[in-house]
PDB file of N, CA and C in Angstrom:
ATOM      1  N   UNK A   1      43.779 116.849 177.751  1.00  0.00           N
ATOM      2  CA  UNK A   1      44.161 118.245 177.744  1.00  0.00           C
ATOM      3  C   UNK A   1      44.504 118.724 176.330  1.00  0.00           C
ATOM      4  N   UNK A   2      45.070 117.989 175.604  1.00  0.00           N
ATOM      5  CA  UNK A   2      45.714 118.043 174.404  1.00  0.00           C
ATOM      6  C   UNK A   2      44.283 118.539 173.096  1.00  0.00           C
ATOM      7  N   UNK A   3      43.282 117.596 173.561  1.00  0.00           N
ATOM      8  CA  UNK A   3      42.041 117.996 172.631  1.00  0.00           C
ATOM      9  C   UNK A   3      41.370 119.310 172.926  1.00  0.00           C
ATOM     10  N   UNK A   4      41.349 119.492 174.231  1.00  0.00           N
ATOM     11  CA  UNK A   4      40.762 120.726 174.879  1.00  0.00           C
ATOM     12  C   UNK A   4      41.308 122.233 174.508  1.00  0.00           C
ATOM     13  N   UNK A   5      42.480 121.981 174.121  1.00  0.00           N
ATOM     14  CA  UNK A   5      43.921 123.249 173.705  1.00  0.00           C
ATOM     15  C   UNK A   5      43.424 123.210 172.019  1.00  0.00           C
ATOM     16  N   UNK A   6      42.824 122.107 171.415  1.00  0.00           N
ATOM     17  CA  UNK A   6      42.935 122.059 170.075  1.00  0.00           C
ATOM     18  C   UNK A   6      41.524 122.863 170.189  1.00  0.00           C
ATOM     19  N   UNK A   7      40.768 122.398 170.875  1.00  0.00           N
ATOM     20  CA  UNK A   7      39.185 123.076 170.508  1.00  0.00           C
ATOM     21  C   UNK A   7      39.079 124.790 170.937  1.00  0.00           C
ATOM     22  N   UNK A   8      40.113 124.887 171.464  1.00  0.00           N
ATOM     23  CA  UNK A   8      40.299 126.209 171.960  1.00  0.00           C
ATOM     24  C   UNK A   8      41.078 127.153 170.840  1.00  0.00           C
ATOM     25  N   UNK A   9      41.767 126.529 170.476  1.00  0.00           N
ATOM     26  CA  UNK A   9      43.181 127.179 169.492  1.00  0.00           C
ATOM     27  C   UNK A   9      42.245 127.618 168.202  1.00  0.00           C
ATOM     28  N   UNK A  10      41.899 126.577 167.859  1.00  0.00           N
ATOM     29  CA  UNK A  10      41.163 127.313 166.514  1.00  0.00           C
ATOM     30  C   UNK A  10      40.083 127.999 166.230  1.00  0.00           C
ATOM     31  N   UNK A  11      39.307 128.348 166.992  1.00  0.00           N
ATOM     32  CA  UNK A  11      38.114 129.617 167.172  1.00  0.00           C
ATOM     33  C   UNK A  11      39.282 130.855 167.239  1.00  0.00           C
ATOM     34  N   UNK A  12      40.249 130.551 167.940  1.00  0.00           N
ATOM     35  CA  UNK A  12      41.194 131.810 168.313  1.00  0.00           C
ATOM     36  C   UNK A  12      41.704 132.319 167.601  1.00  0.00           C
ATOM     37  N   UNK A  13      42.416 131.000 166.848  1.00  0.00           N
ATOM     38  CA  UNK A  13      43.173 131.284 165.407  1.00  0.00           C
ATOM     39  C   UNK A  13      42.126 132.391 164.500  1.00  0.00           C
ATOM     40  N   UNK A  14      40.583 131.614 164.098  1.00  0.00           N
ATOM     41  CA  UNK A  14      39.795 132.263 163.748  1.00  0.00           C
ATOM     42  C   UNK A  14      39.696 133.572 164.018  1.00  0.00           C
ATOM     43  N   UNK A  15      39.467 133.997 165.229  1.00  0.00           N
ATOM     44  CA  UNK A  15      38.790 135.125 165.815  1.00  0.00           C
ATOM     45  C   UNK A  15      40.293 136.569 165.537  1.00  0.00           C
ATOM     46  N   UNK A  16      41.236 135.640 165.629  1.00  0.00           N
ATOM     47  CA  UNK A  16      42.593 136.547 165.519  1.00  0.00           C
ATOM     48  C   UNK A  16      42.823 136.949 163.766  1.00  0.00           C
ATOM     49  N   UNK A  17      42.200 136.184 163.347  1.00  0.00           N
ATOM     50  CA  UNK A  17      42.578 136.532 161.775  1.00  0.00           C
ATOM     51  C   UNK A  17      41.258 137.307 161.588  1.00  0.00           C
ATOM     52  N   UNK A  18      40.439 137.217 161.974  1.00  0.00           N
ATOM     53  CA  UNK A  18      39.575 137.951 161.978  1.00  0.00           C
ATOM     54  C   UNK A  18      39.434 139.518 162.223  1.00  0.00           C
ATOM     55  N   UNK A  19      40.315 139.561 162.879  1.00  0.00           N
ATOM     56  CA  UNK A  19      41.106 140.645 163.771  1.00  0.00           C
ATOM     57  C   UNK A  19      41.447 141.442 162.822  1.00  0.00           C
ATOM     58  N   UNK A  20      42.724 140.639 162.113  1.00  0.00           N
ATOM     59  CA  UNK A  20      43.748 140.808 160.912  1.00  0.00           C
ATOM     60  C   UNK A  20      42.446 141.587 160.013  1.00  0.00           C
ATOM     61  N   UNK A  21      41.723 140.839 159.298  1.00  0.00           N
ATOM     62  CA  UNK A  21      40.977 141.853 158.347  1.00  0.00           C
ATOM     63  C   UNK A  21      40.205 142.798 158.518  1.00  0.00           C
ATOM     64  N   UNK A  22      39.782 142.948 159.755  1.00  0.00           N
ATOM     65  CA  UNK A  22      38.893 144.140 160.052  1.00  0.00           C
ATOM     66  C   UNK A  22      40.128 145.265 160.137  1.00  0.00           C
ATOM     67  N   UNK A  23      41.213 145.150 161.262  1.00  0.00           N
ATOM     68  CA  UNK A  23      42.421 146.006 160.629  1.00  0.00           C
ATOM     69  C   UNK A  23      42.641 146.422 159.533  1.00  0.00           C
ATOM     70  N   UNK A  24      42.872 145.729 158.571  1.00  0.00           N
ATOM     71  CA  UNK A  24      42.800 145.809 157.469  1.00  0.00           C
ATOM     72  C   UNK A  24      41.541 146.751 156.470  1.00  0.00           C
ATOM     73  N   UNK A  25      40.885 146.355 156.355  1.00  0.00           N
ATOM     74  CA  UNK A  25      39.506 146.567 155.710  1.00  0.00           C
ATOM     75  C   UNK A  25      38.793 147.506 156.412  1.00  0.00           C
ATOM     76  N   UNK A  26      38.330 147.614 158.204  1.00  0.00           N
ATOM     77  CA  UNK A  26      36.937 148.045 158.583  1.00  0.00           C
ATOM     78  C   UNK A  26      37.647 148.404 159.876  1.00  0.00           C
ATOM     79  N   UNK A  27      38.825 149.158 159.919  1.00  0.00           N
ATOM     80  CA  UNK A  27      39.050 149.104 161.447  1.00  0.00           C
ATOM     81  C   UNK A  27      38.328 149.869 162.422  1.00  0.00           C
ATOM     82  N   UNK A  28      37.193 150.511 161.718  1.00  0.00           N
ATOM     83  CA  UNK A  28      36.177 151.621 162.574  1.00  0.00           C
ATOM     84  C   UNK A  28      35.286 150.103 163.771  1.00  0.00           C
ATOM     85  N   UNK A  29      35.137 148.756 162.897  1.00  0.00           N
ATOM     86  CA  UNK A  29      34.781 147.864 163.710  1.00  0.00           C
ATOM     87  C   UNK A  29      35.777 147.718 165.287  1.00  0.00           C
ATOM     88  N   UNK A  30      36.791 147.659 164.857  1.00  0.00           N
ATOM     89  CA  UNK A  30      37.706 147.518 165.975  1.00  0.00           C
ATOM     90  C   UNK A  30      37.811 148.112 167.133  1.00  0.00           C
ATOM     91  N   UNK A  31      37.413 149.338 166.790  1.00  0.00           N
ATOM     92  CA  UNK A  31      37.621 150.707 167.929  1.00  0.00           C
ATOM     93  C   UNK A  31      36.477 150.962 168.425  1.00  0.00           C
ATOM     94  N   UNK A  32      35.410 149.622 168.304  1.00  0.00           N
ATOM     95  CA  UNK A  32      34.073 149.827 168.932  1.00  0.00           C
ATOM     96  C   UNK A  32      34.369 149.053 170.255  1.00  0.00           C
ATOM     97  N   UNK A  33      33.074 149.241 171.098  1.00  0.00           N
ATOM     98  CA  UNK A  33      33.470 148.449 172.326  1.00  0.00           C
ATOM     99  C   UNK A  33      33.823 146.866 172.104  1.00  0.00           C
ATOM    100  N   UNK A  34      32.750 146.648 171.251  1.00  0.00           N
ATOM    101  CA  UNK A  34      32.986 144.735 171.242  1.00  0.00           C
ATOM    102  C   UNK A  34      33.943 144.630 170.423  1.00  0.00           C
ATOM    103  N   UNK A  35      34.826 144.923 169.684  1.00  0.00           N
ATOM    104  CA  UNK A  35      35.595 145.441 168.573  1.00  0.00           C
ATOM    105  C   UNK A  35      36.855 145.049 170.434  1.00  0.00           C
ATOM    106  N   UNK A  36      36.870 145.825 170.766  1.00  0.00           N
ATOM    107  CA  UNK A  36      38.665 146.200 171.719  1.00  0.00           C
ATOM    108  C   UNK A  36      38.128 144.997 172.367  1.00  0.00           C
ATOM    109  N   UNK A  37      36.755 144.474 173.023  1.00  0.00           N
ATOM    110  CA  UNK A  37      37.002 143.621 173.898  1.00  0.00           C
ATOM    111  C   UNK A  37      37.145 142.255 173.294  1.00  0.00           C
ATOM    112  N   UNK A  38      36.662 142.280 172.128  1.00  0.00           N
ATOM    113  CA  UNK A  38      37.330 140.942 171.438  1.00  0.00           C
ATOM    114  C   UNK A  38      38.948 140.970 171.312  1.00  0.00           C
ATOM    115  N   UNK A  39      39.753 142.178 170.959  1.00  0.00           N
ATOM    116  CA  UNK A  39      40.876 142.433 170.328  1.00  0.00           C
ATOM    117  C   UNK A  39      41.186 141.776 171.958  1.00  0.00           C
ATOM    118  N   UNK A  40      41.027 142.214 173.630  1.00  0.00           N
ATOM    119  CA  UNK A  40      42.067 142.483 174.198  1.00  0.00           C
ATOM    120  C   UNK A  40      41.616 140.687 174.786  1.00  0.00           C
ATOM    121  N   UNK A  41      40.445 140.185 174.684  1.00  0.00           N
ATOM    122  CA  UNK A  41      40.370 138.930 174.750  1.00  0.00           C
ATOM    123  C   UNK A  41      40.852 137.830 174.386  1.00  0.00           C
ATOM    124  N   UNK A  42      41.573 138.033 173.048  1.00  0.00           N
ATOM    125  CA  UNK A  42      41.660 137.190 171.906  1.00  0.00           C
ATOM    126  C   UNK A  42      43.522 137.243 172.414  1.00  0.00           C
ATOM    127  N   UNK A  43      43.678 138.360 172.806  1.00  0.00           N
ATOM    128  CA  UNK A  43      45.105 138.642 173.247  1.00  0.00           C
ATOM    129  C   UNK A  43      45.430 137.945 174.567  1.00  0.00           C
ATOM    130  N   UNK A  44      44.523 137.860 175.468  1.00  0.00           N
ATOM    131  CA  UNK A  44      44.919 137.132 176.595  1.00  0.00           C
ATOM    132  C   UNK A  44      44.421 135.702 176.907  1.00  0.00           C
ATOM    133  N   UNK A  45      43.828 135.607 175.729  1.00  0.00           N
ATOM    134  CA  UNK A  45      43.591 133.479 175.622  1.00  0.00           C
ATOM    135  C   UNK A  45      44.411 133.398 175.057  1.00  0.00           C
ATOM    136  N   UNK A  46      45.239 134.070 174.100  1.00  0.00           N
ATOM    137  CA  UNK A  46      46.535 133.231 173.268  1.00  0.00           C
ATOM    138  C   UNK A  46      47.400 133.416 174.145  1.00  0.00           C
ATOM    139  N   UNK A  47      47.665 134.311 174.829  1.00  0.00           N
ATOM    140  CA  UNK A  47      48.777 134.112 176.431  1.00  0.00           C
ATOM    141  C   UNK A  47      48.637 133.008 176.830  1.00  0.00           C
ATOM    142  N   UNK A  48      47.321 132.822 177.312  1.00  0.00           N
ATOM    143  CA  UNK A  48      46.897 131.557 178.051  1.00  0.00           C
ATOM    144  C   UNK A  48      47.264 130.294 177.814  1.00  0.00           C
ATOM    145  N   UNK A  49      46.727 130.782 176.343  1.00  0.00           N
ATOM    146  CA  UNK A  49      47.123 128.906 175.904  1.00  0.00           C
ATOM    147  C   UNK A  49      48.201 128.871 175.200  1.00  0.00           C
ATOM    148  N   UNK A  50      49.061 129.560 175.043  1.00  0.00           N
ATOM    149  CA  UNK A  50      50.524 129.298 174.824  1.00  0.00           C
ATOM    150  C   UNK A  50      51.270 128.776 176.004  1.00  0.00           C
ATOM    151  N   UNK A  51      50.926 129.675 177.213  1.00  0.00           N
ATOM    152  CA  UNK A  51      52.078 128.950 178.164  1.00  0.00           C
ATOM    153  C   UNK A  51      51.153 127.977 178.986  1.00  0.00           C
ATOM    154  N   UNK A  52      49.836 127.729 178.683  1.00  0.00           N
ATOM    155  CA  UNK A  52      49.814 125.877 178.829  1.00  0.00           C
ATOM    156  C   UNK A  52      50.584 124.837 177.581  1.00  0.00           C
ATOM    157  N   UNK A  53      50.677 125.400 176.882  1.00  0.00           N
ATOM    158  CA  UNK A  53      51.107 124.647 175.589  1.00  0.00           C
ATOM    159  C   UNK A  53      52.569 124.573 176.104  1.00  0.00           C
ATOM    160  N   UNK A  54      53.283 125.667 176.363  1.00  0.00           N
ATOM    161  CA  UNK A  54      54.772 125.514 177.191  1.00  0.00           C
ATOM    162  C   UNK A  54      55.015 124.611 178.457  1.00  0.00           C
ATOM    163  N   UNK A  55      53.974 124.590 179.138  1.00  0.00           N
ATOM    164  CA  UNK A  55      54.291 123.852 180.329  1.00  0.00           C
ATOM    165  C   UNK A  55      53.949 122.271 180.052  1.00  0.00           C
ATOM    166  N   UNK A  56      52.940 122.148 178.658  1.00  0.00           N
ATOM    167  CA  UNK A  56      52.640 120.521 178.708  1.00  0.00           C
ATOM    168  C   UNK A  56      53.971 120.427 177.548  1.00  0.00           C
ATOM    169  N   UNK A  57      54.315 119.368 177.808  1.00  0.00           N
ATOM    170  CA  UNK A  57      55.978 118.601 177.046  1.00  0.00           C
ATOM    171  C   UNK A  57      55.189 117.867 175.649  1.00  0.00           C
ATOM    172  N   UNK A  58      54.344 118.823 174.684  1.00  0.00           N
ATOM    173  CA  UNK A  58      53.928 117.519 173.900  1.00  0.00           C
ATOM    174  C   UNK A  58      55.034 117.578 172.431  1.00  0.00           C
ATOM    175  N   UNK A  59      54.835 116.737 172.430  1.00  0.00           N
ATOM    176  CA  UNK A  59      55.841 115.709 171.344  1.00  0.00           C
ATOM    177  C   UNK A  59      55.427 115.659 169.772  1.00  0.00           C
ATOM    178  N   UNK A  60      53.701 115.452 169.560  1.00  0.00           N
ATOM    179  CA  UNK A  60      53.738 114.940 168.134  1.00  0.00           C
ATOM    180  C   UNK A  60      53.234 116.451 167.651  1.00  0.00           C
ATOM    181  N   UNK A  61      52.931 115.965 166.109  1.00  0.00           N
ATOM    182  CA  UNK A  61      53.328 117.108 165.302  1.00  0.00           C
ATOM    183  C   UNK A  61      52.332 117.311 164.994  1.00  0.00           C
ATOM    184  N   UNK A  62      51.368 117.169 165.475  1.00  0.00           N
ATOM    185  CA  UNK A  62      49.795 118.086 164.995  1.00  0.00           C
ATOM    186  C   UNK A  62      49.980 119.741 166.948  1.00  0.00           C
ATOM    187  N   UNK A  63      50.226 118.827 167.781  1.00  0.00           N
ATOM    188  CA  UNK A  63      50.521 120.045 168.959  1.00  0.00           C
ATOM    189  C   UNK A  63      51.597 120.639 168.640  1.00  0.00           C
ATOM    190  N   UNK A  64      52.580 120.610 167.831  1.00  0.00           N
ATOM    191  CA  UNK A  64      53.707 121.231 167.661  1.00  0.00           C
ATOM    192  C   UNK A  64      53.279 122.375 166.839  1.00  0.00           C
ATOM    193  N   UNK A  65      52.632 121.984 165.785  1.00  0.00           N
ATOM    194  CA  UNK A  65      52.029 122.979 164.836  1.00  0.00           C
ATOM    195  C   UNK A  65      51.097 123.886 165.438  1.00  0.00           C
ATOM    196  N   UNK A  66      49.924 123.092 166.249  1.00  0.00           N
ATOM    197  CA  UNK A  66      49.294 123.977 166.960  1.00  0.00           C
ATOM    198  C   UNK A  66      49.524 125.279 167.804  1.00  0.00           C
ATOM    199  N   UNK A  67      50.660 124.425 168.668  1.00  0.00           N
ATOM    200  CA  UNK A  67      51.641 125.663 169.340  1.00  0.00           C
ATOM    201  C   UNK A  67      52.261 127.081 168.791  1.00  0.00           C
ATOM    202  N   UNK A  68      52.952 126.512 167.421  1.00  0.00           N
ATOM    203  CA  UNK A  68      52.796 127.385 166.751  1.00  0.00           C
ATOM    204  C   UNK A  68      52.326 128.272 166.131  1.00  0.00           C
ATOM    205  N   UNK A  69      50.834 128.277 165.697  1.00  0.00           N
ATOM    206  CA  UNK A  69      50.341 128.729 165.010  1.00  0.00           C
ATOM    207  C   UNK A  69      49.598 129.806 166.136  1.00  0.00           C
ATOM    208  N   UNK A  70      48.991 128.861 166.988  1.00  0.00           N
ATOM    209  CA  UNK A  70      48.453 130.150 167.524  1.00  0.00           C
ATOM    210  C   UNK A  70      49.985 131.219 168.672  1.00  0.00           C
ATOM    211  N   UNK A  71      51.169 130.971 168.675  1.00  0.00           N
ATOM    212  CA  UNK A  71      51.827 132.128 169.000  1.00  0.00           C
ATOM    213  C   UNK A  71      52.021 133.000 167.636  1.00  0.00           C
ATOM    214  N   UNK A  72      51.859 132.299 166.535  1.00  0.00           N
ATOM    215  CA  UNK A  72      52.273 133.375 165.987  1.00  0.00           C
ATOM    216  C   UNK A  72      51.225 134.266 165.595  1.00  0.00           C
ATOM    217  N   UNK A  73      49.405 134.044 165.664  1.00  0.00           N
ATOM    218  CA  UNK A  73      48.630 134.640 165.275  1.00  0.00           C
ATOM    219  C   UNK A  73      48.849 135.559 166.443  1.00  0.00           C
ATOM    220  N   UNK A  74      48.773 135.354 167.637  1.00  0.00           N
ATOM    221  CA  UNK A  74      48.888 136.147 168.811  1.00  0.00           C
ATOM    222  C   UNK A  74      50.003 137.185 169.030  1.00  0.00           C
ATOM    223  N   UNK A  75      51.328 136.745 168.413  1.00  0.00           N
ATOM    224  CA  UNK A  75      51.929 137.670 168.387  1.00  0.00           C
ATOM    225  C   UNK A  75      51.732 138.909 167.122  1.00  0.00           C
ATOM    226  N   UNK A  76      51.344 138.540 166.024  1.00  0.00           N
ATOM    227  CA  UNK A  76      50.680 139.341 165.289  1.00  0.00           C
ATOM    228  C   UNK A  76      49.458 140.353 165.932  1.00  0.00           C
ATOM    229  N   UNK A  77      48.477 139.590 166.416  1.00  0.00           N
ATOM    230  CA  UNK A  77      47.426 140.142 166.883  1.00  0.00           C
ATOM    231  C   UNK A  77      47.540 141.340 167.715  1.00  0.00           C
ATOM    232  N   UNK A  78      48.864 140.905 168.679  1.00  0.00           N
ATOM    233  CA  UNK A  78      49.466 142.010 169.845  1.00  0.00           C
ATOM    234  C   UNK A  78      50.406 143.227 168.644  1.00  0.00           C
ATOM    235  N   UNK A  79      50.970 142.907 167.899  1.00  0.00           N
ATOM    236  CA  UNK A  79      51.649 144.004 166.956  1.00  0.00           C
ATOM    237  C   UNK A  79      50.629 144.775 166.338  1.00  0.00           C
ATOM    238  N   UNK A  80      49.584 144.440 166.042  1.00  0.00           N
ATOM    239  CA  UNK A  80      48.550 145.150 165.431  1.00  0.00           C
ATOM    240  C   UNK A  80      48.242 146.219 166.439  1.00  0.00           C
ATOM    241  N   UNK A  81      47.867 145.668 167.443  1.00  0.00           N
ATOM    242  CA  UNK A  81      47.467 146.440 168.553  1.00  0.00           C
ATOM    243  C   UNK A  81      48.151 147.595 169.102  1.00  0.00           C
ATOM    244  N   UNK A  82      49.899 147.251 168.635  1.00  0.00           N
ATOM    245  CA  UNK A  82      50.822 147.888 168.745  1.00  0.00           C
ATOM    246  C   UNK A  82      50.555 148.852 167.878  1.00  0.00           C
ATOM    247  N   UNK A  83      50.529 148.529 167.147  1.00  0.00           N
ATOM    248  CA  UNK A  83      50.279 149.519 165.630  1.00  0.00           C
ATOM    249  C   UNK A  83      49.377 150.561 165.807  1.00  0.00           C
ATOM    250  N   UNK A  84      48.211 149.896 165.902  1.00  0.00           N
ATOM    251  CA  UNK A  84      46.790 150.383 166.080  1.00  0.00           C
ATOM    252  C   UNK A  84      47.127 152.223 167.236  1.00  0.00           C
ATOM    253  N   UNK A  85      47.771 151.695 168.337  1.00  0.00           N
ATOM    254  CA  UNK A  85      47.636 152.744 169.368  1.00  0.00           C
ATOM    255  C   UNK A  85      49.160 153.568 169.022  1.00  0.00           C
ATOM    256  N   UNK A  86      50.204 153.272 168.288  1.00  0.00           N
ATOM    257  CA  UNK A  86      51.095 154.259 167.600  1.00  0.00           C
ATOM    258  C   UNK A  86      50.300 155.478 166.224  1.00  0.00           C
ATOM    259  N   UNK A  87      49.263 154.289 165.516  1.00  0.00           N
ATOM    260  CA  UNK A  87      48.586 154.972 164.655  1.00  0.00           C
ATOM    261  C   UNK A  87      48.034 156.167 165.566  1.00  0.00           C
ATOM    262  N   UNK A  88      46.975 155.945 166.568  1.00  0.00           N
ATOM    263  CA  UNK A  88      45.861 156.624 167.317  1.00  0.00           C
ATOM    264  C   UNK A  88      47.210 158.371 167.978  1.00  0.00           C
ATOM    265  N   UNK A  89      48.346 157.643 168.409  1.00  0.00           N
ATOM    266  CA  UNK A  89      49.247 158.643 169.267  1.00  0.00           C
ATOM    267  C   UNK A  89      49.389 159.618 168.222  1.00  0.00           C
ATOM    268  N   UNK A  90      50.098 159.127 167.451  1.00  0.00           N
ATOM    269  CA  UNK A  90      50.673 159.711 165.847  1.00  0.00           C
ATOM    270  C   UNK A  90      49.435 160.577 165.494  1.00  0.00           C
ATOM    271  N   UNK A  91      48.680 159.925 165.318  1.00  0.00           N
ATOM    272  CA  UNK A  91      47.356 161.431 164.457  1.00  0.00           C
ATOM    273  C   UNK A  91      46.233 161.726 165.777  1.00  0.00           C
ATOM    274  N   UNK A  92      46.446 161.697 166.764  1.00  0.00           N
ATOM    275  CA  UNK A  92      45.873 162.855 168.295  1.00  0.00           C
ATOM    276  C   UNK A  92      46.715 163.687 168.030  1.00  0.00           C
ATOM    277  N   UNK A  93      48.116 163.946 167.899  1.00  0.00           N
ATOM    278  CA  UNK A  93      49.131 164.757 168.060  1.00  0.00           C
ATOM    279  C   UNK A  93      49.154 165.690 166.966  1.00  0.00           C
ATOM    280  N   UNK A  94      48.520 165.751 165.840  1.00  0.00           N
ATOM    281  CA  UNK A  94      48.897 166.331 165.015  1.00  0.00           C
ATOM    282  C   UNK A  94      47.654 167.849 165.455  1.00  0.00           C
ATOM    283  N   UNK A  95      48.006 168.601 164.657  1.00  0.00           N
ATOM    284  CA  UNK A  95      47.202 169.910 164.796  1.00  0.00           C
ATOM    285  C   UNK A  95      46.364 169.875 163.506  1.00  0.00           C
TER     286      UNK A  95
END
């Protein structure tokens, strides 16, 4: 299980930082269809595999790191998103 979470985590990691620079740089990519369905995908495999990562008890320090890393890309990823649709509210509203 432990290898299966690793082969999973880091395309994600990938795909989430990936995220990060198109935000950044090209966010007209983002607000396309494959653009949100990667964003809202990428958001609910790091759910996923965080709270398998919570429910398995692992111990050494390559899964510890792992665990980490991808909550914290994920929680980033979800603040962006946050961002993203305060940005969108914020300038619909304006005249």
């Amino acid at each position: 299980m432990r290898n299966t979470l690793k082969i999973l985590s880091i395309p994600l990691i990938l795909v989430q930082l990936l995220i990060l620079y198109f935000w950044i740089y090209d966010w007209e990519k983002l607000v396309a269809q494959i653009g949100l369905i990667t964003w809202i995908v990428s958001i609910v495999l790091g759910i996923v595999i965080n709270l398998i990562y919570f429910k398995l008890s692992l111990k050494d320090k390559s899964s510890i790191a792992n665990k980490r890393v991808v909550l914290c890309s994920t929680l980033l990823t979800i603040v962006l998103a946050m961002g993203a649709l305060l940005i969108e509210f914020v300038t619909s509203s304006m005249p």
